[in-house]
C-alpha atoms as a PDB file:
ATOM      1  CA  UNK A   1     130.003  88.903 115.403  1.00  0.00           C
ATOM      2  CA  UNK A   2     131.202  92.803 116.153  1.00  0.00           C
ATOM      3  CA  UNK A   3     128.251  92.789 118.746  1.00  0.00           C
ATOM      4  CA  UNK A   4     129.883  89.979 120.297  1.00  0.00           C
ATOM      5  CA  UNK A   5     132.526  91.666 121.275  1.00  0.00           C
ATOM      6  CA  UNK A   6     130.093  94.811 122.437  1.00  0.00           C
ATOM      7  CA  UNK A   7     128.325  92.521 124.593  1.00  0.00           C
ATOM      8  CA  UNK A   8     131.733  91.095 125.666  1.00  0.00           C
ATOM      9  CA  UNK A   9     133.326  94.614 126.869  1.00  0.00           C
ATOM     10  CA  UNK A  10     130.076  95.620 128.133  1.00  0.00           C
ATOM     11  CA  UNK A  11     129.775  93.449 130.450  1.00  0.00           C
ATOM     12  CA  UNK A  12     133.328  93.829 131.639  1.00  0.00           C
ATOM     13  CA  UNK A  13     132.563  97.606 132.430  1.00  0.00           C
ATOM     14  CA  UNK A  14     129.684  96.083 134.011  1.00  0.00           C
ATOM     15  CA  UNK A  15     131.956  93.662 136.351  1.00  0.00           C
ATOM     16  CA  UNK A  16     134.396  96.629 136.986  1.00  0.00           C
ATOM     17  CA  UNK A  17     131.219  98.439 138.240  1.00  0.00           C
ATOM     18  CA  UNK A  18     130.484  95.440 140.169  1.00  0.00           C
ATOM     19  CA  UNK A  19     133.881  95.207 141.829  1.00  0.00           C
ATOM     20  CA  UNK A  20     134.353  99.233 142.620  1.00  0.00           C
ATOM     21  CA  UNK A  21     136.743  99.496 139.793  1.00  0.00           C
ATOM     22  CA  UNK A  22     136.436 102.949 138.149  1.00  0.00           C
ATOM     23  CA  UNK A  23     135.465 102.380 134.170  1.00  0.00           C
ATOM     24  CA  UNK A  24     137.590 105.024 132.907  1.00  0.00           C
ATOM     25  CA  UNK A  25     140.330 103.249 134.432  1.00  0.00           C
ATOM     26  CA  UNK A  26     139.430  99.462 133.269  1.00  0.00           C
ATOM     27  CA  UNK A  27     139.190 101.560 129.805  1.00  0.00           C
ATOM     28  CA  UNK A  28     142.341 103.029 130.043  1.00  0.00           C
ATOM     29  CA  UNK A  29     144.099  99.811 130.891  1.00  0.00           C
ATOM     30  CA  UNK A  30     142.160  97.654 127.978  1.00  0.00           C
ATOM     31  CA  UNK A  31     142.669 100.418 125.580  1.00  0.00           C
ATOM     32  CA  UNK A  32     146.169 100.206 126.222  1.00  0.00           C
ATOM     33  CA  UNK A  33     146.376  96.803 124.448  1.00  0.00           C
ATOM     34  CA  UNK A  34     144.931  94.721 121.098  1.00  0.00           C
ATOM     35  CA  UNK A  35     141.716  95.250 122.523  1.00  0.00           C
ATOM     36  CA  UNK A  36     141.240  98.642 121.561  1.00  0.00           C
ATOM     37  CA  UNK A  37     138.887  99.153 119.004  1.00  0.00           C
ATOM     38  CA  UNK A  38     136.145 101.309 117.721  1.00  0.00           C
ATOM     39  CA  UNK A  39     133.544  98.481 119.668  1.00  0.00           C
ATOM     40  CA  UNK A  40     135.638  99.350 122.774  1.00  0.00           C
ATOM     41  CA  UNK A  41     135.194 103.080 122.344  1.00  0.00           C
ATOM     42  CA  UNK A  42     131.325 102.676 121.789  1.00  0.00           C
ATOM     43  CA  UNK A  43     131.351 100.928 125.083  1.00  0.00           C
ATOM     44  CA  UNK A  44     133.181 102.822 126.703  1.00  0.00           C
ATOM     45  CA  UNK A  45     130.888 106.090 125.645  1.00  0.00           C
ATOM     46  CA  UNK A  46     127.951 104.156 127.558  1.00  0.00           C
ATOM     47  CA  UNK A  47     129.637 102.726 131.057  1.00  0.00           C
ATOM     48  CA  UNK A  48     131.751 105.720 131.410  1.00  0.00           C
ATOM     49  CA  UNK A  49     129.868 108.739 129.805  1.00  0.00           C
ATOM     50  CA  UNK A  50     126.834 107.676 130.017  1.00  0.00           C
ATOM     51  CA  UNK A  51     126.085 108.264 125.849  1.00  0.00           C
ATOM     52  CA  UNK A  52     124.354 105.871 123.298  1.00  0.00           C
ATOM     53  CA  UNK A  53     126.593 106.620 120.300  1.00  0.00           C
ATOM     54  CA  UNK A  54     126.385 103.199 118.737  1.00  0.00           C
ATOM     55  CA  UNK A  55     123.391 103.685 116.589  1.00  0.00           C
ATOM     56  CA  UNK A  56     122.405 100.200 116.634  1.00  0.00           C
ATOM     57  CA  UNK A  57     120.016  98.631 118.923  1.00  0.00           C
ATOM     58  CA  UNK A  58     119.951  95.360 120.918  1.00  0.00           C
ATOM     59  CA  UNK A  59     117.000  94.599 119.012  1.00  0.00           C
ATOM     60  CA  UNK A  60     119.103  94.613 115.706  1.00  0.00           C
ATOM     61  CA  UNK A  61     121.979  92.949 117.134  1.00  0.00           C
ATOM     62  CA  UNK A  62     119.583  90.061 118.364  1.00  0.00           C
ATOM     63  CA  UNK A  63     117.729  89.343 114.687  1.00  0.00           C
ATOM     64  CA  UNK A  64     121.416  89.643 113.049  1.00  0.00           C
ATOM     65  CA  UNK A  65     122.884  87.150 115.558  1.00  0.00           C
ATOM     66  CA  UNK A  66     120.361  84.873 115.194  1.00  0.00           C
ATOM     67  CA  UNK A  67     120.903  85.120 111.314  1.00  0.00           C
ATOM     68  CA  UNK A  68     124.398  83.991 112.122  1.00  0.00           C
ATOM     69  CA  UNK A  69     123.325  81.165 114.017  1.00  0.00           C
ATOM     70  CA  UNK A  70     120.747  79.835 111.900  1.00  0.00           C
ATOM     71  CA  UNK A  71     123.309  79.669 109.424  1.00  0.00           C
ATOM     72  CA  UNK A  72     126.061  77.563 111.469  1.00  0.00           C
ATOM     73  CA  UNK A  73     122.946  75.484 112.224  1.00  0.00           C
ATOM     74  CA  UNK A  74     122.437  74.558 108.702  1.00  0.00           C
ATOM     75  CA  UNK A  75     125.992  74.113 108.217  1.00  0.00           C
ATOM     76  CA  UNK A  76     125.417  71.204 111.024  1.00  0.00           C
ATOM     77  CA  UNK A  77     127.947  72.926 113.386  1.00  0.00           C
ATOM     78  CA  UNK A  78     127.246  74.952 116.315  1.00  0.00           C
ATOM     79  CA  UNK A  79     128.659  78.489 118.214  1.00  0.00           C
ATOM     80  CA  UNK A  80     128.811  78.106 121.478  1.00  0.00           C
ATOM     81  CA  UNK A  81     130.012  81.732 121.541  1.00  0.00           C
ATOM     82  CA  UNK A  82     127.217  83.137 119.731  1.00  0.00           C
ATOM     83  CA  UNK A  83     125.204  81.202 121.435  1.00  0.00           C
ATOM     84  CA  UNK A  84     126.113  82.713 124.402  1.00  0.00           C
ATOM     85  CA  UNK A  85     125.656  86.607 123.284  1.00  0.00           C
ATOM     86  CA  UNK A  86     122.032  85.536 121.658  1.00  0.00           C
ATOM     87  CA  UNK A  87     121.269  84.409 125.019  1.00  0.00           C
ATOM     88  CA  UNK A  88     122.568  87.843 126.912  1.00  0.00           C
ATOM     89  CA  UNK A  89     120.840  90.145 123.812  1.00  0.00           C
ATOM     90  CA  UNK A  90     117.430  88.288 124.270  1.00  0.00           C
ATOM     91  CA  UNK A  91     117.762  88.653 128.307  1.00  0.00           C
ATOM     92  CA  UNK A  92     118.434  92.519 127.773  1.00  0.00           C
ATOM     93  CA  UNK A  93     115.288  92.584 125.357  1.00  0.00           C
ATOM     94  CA  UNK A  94     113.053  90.887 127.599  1.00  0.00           C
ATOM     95  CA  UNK A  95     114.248  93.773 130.756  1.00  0.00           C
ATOM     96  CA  UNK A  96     113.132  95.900 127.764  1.00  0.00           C
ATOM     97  CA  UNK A  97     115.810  97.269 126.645  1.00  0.00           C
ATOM     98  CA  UNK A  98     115.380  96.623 122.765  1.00  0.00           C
ATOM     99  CA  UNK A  99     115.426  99.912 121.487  1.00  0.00           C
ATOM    100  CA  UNK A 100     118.734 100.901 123.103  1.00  0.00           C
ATOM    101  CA  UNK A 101     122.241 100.614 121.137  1.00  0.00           C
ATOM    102  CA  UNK A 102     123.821  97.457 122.057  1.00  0.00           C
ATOM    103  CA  UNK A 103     126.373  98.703 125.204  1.00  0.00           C
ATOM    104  CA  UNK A 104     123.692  99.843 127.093  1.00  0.00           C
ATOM    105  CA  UNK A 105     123.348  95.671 127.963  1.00  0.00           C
ATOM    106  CA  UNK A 106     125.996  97.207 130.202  1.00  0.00           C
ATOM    107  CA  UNK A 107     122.689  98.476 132.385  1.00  0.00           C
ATOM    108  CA  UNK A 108     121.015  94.589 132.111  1.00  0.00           C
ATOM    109  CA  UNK A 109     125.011  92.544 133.180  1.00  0.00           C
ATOM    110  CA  UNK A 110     125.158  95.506 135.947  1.00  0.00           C
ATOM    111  CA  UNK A 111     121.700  94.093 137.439  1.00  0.00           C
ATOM    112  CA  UNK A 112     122.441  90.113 136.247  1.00  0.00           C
ATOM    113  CA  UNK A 113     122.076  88.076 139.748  1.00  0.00           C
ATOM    114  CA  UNK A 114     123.529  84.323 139.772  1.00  0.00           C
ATOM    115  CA  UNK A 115     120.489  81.794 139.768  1.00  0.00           C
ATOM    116  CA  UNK A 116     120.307  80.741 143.265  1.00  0.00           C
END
């Protein structure tokens, strides 16, 4: 669930891009709070520096996630949540970005257009 929250702050860099808001500056403000964390820092390293320091790939993330939700599946419940990353980590594998640690989906939300 960790990359949830990756995928999560990634793609807030990746609005803050969006909206002309500077990344170092959405970091400093989010960092400021609960949210800080080690996932936040790893994020950060990508939308802001530009550096993969995560060491774990989309492609990972995606086969562990889906782990998880095969699981809650057999438990007859369902994560809407995790449903929701596996969706965003397959989308950044099929732009081929697989191999990459997990915030560079930063680079897939920054090019995500709304179905028309």
């Amino acid at each position: 669930m960790g990359m949830t929250t990756v995928a999560t702050m990634s793609q807030a860099f990746a609005v803050a891009k969006l909206a002309g808001v500077d990344g170092q500056q959405l970091f400093d403000i989010m960092s400021a709070g609960p949210s800080n964390s080690p996932f936040m820092q790893f994020c950060k390293f990508y939308a802001v520096d530009g550096e993969e320091k995560l060491g774990f790939s989309i492609a990972n993330a995606n086969k562990d996630l889906g782990y998880f939700l095969e699981m809650v599946s057999d438990l007859g419940t369902e994560s809407l949540i995790a449903e929701g990353t596996s969706r965003s980590l397959q989308a950044a594998v099929d732009a081929g970005l697989a191999s990459n640690d997990v915030p560079v989906i930063f680079d897939y939300f920054t090019q995500l257009k709304k179905d028309a």
